[in-house]
Structures are given as structure tokens and as C-alpha cells.
Protein backbone atom coordinates (compact mmCIF):
# COMPACT_ATOMS: atom_id res chain seq x y z
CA UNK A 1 29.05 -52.38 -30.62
CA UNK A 2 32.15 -50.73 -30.32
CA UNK A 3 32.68 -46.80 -28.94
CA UNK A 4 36.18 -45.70 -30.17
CA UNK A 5 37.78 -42.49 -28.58
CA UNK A 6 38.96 -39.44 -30.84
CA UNK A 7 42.70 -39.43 -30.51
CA UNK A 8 42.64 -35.88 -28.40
CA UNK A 9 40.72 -37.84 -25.98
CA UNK A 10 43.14 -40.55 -26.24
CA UNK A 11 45.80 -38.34 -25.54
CA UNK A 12 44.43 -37.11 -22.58
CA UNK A 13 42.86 -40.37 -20.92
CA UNK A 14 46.95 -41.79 -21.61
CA UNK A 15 48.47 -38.50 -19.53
CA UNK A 16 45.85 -39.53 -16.78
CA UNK A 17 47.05 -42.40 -16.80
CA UNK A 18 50.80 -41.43 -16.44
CA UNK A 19 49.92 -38.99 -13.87
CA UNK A 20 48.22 -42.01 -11.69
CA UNK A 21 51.52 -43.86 -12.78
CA UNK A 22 50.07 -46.15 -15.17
CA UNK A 23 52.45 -46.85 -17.87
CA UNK A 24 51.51 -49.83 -19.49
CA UNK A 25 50.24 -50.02 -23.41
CA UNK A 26 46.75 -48.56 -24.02
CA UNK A 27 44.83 -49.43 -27.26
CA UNK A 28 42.00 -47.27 -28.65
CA UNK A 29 39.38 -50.39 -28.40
CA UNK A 30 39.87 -50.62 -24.60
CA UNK A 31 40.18 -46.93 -24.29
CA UNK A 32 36.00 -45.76 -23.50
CA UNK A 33 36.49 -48.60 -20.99
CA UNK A 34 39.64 -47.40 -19.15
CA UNK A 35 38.31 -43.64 -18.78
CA UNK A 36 34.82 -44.87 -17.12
CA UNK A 37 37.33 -46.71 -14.92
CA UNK A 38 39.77 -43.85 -14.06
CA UNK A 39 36.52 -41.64 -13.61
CA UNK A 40 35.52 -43.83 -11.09
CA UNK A 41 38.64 -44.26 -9.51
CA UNK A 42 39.30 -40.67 -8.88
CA UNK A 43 35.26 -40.12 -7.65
CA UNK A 44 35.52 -42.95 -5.37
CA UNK A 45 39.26 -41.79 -4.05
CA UNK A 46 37.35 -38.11 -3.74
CA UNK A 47 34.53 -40.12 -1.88
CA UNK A 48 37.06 -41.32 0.83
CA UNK A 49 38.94 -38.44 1.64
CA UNK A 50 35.73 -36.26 2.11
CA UNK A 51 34.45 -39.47 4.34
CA UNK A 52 37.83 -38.99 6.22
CA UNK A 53 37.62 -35.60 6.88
CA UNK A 54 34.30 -36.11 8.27
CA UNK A 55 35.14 -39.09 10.06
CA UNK A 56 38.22 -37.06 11.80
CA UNK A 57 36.10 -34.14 12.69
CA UNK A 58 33.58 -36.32 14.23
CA UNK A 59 36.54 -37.62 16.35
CA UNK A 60 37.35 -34.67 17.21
CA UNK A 61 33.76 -33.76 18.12
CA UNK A 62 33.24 -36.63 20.20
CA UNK A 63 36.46 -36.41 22.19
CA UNK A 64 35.06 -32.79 22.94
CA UNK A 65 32.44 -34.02 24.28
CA UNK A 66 33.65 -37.23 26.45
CA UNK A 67 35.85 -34.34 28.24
CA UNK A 68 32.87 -32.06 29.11
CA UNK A 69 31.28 -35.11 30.00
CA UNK A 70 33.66 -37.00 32.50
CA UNK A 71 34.06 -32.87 33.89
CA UNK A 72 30.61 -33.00 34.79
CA UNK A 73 30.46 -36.06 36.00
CA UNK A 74 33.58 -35.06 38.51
CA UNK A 75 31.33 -32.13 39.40
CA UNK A 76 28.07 -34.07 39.98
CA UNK A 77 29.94 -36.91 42.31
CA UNK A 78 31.28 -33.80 44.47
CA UNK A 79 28.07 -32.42 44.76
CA UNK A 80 26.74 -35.59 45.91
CA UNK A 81 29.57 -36.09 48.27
CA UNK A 82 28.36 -32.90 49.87
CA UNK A 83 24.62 -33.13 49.93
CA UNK A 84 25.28 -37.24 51.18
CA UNK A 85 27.97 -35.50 54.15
């Protein structure tokens, strides 16, 4: 069973394709096939960078706290440098 594209959509899926610098020869039998892929390449390239972001802000968060952290634990071996004197 084959699913052909009109040729608008053609059109567009090829500029897509340019714009992701994919030059090469497109026919209108593979066509259906190619935009399902380019659909999920650009959701799964979205995907990563929001995973990225999240993954650097977590970074971020967690350096935060290894500073408070190894702050307190200056404080806490002073105070028991006092309380042992």
C-alpha cells in the first residue's frame, strides 16, 4: 500500500531537507517515509537540548549545594574543635 505526498507537501518536506543540509535526490514514493523521519529527527534533537538544559541546571544546582555543604562542614569541625578544647 503505497501513501504518496501532494506535491506542496513535497515541496516543503525537500526545503526541510535543504535547511538540515540534505541535498541528495528525493522521490515522491520514499517521500511519507522521509518526513516521519525528519519529524523524528527534529523531536528527538528537541528532546536533547531540553535534557541538556536540565542536565546543566542540575549541575549547577548541585555544585550549589556541595559549597554550602563543605561550608558547613568547615563550621561544624570548628565547633567541635572548641567544645573537644
Amino acid at each position: 500500500m503505497a501513501i504518496h505526498m501532494d506535491e506542496r507537501a513535497l515541496v516543503l518536506l525537500r526545503r526541510r531537507l535543504e535547511a538540515l543540509s540534505y541535498t541528495e535526490h528525493l522521490d515522491a514514493a520514499s517521500a511519507p517515509l522521509v518526513a516521519r523521519l525528519v519529524d523524528d529527527l527534529i523531536r528527538t534533537t528537541d528532546s536533547y537540548r531540553s535534557v541538556k538544559s536540565q542536565a546543566s541546571k542540575y549541575a549547577q544546582e548541585v555544585a550549589s549545594f556541595n559549597t554550602k555543604v563543605s561550608t558547613l562542614t568547615r563550621r561544624c569541625r570548628g565547633w567541635l574543635f572548641l567544645v573537644c578544647v
